[in-house]
C-alpha atoms as a PDB file:
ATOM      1  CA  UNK A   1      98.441 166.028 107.364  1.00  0.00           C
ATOM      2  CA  UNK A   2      98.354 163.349 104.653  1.00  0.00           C
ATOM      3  CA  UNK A   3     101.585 161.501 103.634  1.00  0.00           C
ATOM      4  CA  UNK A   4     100.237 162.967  99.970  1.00  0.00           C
ATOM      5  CA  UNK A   5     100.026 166.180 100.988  1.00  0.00           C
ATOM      6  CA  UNK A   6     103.347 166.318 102.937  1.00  0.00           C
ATOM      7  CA  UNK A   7     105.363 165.131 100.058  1.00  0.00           C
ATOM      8  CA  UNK A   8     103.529 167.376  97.732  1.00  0.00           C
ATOM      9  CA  UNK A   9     104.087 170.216 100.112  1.00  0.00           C
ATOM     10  CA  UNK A  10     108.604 169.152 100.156  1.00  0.00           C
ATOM     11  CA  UNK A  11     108.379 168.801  96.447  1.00  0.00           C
ATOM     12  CA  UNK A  12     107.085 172.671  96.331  1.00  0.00           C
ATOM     13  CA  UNK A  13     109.472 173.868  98.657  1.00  0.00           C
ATOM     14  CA  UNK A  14     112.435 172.398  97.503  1.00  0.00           C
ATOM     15  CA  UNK A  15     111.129 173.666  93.861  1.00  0.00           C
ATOM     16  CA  UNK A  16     110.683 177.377  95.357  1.00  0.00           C
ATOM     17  CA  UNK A  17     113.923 177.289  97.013  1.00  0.00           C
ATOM     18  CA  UNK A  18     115.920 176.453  94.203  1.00  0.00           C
ATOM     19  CA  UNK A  19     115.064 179.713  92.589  1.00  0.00           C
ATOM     20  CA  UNK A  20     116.820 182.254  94.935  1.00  0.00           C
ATOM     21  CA  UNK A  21     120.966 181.392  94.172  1.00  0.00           C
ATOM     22  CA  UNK A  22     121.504 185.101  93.546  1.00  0.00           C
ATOM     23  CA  UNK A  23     122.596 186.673  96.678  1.00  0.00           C
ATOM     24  CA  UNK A  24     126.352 186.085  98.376  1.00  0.00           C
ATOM     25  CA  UNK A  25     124.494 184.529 101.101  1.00  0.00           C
ATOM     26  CA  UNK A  26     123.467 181.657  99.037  1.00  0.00           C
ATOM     27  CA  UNK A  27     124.994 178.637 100.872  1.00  0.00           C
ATOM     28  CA  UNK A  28     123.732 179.412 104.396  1.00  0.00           C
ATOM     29  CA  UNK A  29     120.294 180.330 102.911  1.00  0.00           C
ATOM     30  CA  UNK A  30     120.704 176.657 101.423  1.00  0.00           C
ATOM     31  CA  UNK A  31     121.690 175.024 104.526  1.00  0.00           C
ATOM     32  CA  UNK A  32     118.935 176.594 106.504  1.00  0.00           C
ATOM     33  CA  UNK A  33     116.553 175.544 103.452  1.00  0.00           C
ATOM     34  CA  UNK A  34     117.893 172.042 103.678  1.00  0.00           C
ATOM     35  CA  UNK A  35     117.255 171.924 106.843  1.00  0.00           C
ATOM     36  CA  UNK A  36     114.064 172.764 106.810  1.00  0.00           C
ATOM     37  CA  UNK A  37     113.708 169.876 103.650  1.00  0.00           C
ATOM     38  CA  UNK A  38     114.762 167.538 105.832  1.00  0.00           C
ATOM     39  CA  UNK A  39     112.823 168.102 108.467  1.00  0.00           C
ATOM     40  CA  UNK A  40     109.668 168.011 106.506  1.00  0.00           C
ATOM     41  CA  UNK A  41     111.050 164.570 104.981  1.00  0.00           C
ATOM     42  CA  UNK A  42     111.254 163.524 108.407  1.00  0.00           C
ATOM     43  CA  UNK A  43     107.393 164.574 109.371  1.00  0.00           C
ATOM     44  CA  UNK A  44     106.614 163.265 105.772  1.00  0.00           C
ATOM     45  CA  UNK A  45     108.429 159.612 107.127  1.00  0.00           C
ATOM     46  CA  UNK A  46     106.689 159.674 110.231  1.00  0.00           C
ATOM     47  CA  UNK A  47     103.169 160.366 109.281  1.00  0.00           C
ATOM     48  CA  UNK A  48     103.640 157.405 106.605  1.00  0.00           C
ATOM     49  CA  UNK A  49     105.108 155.043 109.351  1.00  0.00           C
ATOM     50  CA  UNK A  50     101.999 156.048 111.314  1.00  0.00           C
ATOM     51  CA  UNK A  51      99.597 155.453 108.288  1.00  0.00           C
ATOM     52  CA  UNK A  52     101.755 151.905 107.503  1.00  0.00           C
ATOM     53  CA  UNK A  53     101.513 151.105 111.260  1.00  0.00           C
ATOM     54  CA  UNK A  54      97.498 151.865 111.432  1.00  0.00           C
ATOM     55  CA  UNK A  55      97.072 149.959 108.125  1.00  0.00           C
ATOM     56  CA  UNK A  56      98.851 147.046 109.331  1.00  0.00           C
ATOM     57  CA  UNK A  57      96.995 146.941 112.907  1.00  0.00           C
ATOM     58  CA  UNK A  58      94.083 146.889 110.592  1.00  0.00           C
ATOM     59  CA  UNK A  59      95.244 144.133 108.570  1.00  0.00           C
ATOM     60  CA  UNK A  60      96.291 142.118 111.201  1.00  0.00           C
ATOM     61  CA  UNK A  61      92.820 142.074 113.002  1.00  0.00           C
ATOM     62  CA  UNK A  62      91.098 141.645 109.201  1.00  0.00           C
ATOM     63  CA  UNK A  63      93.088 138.759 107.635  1.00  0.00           C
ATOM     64  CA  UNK A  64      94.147 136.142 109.370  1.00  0.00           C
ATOM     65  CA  UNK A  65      97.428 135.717 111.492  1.00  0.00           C
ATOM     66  CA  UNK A  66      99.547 134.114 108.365  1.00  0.00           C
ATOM     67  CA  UNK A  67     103.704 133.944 109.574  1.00  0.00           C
ATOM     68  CA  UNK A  68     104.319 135.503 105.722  1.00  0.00           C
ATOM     69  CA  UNK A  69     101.963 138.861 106.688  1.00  0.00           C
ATOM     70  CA  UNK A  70     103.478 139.313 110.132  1.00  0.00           C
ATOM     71  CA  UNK A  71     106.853 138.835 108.234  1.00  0.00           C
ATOM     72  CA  UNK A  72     106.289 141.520 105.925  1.00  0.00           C
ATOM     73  CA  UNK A  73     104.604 143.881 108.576  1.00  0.00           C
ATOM     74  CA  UNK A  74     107.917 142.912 110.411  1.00  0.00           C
ATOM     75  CA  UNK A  75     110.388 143.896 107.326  1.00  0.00           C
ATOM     76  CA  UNK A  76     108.274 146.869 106.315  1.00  0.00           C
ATOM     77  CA  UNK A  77     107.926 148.166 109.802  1.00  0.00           C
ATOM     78  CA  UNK A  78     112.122 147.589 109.981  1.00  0.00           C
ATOM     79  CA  UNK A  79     112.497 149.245 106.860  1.00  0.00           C
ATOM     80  CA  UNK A  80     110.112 152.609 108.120  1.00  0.00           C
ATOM     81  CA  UNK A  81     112.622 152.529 111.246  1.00  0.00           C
ATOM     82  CA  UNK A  82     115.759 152.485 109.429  1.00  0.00           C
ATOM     83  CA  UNK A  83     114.206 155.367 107.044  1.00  0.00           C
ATOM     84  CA  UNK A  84     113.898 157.291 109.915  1.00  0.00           C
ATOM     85  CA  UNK A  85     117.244 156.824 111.481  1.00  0.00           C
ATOM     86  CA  UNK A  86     118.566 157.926 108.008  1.00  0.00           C
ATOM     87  CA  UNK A  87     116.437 160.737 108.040  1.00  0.00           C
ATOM     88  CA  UNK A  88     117.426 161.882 111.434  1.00  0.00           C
ATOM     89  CA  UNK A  89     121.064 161.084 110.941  1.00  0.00           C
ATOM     90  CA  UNK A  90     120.931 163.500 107.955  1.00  0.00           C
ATOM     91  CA  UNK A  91     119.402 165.920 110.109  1.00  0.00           C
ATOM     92  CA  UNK A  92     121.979 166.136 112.580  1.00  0.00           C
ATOM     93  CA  UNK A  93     124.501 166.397 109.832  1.00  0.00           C
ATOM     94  CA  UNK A  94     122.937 169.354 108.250  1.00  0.00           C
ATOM     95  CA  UNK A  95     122.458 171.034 111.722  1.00  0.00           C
ATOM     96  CA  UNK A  96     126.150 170.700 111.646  1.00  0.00           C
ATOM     97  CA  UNK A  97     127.334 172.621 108.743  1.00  0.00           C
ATOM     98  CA  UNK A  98     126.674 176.220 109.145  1.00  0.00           C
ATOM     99  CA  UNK A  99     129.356 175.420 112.459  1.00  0.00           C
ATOM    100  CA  UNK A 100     131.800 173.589 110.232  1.00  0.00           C
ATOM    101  CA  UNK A 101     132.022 176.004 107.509  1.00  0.00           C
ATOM    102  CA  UNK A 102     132.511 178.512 110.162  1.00  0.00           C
ATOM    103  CA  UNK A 103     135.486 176.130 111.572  1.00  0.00           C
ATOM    104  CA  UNK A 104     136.669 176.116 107.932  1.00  0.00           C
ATOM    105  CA  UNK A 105     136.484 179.478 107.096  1.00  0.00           C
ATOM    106  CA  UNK A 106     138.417 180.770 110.532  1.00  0.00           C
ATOM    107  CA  UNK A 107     141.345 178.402 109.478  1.00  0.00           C
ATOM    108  CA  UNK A 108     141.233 179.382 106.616  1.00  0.00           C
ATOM    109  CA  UNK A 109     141.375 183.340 107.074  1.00  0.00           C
ATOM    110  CA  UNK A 110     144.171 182.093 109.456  1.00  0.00           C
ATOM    111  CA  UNK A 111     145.968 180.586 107.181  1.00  0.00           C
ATOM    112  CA  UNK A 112     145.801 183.569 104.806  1.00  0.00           C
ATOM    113  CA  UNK A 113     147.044 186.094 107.171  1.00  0.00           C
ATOM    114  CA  UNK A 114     150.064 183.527 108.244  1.00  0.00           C
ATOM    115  CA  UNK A 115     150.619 183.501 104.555  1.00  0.00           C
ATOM    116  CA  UNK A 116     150.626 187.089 103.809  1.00  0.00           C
ATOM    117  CA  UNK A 117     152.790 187.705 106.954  1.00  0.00           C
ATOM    118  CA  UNK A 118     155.140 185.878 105.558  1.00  0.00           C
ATOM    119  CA  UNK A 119     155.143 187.370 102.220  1.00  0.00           C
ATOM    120  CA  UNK A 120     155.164 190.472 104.536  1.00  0.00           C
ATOM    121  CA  UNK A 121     158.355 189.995 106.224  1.00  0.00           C
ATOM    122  CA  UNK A 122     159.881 188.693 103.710  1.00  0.00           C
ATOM    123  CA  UNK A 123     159.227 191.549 101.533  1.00  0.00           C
ATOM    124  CA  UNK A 124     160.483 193.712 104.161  1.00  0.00           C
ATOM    125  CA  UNK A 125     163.619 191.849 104.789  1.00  0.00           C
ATOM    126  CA  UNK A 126     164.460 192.378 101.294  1.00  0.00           C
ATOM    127  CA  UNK A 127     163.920 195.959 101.531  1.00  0.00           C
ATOM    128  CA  UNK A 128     165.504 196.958 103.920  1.00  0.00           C
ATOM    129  CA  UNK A 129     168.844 195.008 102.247  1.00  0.00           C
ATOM    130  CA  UNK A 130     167.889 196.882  99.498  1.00  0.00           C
ATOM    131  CA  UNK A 131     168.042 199.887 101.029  1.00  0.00           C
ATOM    132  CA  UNK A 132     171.451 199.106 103.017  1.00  0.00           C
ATOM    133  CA  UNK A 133     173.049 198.222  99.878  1.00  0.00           C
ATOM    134  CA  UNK A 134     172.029 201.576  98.186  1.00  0.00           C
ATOM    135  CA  UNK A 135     173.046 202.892 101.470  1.00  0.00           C
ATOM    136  CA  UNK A 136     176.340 201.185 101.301  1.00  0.00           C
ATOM    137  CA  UNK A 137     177.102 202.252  97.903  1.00  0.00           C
ATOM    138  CA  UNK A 138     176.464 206.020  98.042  1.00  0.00           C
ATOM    139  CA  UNK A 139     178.173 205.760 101.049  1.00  0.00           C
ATOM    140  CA  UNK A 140     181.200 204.474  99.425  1.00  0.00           C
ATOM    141  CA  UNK A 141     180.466 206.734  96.368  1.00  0.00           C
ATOM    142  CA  UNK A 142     180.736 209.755  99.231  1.00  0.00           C
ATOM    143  CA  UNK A 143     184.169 208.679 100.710  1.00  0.00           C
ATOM    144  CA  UNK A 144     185.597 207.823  97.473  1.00  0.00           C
ATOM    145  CA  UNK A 145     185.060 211.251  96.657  1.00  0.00           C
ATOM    146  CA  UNK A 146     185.728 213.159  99.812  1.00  0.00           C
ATOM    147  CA  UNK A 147     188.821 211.047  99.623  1.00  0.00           C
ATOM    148  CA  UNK A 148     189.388 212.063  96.139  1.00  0.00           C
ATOM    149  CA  UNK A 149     188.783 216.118  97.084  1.00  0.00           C
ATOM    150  CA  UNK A 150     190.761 215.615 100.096  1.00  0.00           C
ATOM    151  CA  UNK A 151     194.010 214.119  98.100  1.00  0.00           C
ATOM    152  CA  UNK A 152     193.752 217.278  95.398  1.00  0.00           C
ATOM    153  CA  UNK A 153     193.437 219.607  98.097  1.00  0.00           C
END
């Protein structure tokens, strides 16, 4: 596969992908589709470094051995390397992410349920003094009259 045709071929992907953000499983549809980008950036990369690295063995046994050619086989070469690195660094990062926004969403969740607990017991605790102070008062509301029957009697 061409470097032509392998760009070409990410362009239309990423273009058909960025149609489907209906669905509530959007984002790890998109992860898994960036994934997949990247890794066809990364074939794309390689299979230009190959074509730059075929095209400059050419060059060097066509033209002559000039220091400023071999220095900008050397710099271009570099430059392919580092592109890759990048490339493959992003990779790793995107494998990543479905596992951290698991991590986040767990602590998260946890963090909601501590909260609600919370609100929870509080809520209760200030029931349940409700209630004993209602409690309280009807009970006094009872003696003061059992006292008052009593004393007529």
């Amino acid at each position: 596969m061409n470097v032509l045709t392998s760009l070409t071929s990410l362009k239309n992907f990423t273009l058909l992908r960025g149609r489907e953000q209906s669905s509530a499983s959007y984002v790890k549809q998109s992860l898994k589709n960036l994934a997949e980008v990247t890794e066809k950036l990364f074939h794309a990369a390689s299979s230009l470094r190959n074509q730059f690295e075929s095209n400059g063995k050419r060059y060097t046994e066509n033209e002559s051995n000039s220091p400023s050619f071999l220095n900008e086989v050397d710099v271009r070469k570099e430059s392919m390397e580092n592109l890759l690195e990048t490339i493959k660094s992003l990779q790793d990062e995107i494998q990543k992410l479905p596992e951290l926004i698991e991590i986040s969403k767990r602590k998260f969740q946890e963090e909601m349920t501590r909260f609600y607990e919370d609100h929870l017991e509080k809520a209760l605790s200030s029931t349940i003094e409700t209630c004993l102070a209602i409690s309280k008062e009807k009970i006094d509301e009872l003696t003061s009259f059992v006292i008052e029957d009593i004393s007529e009697l």
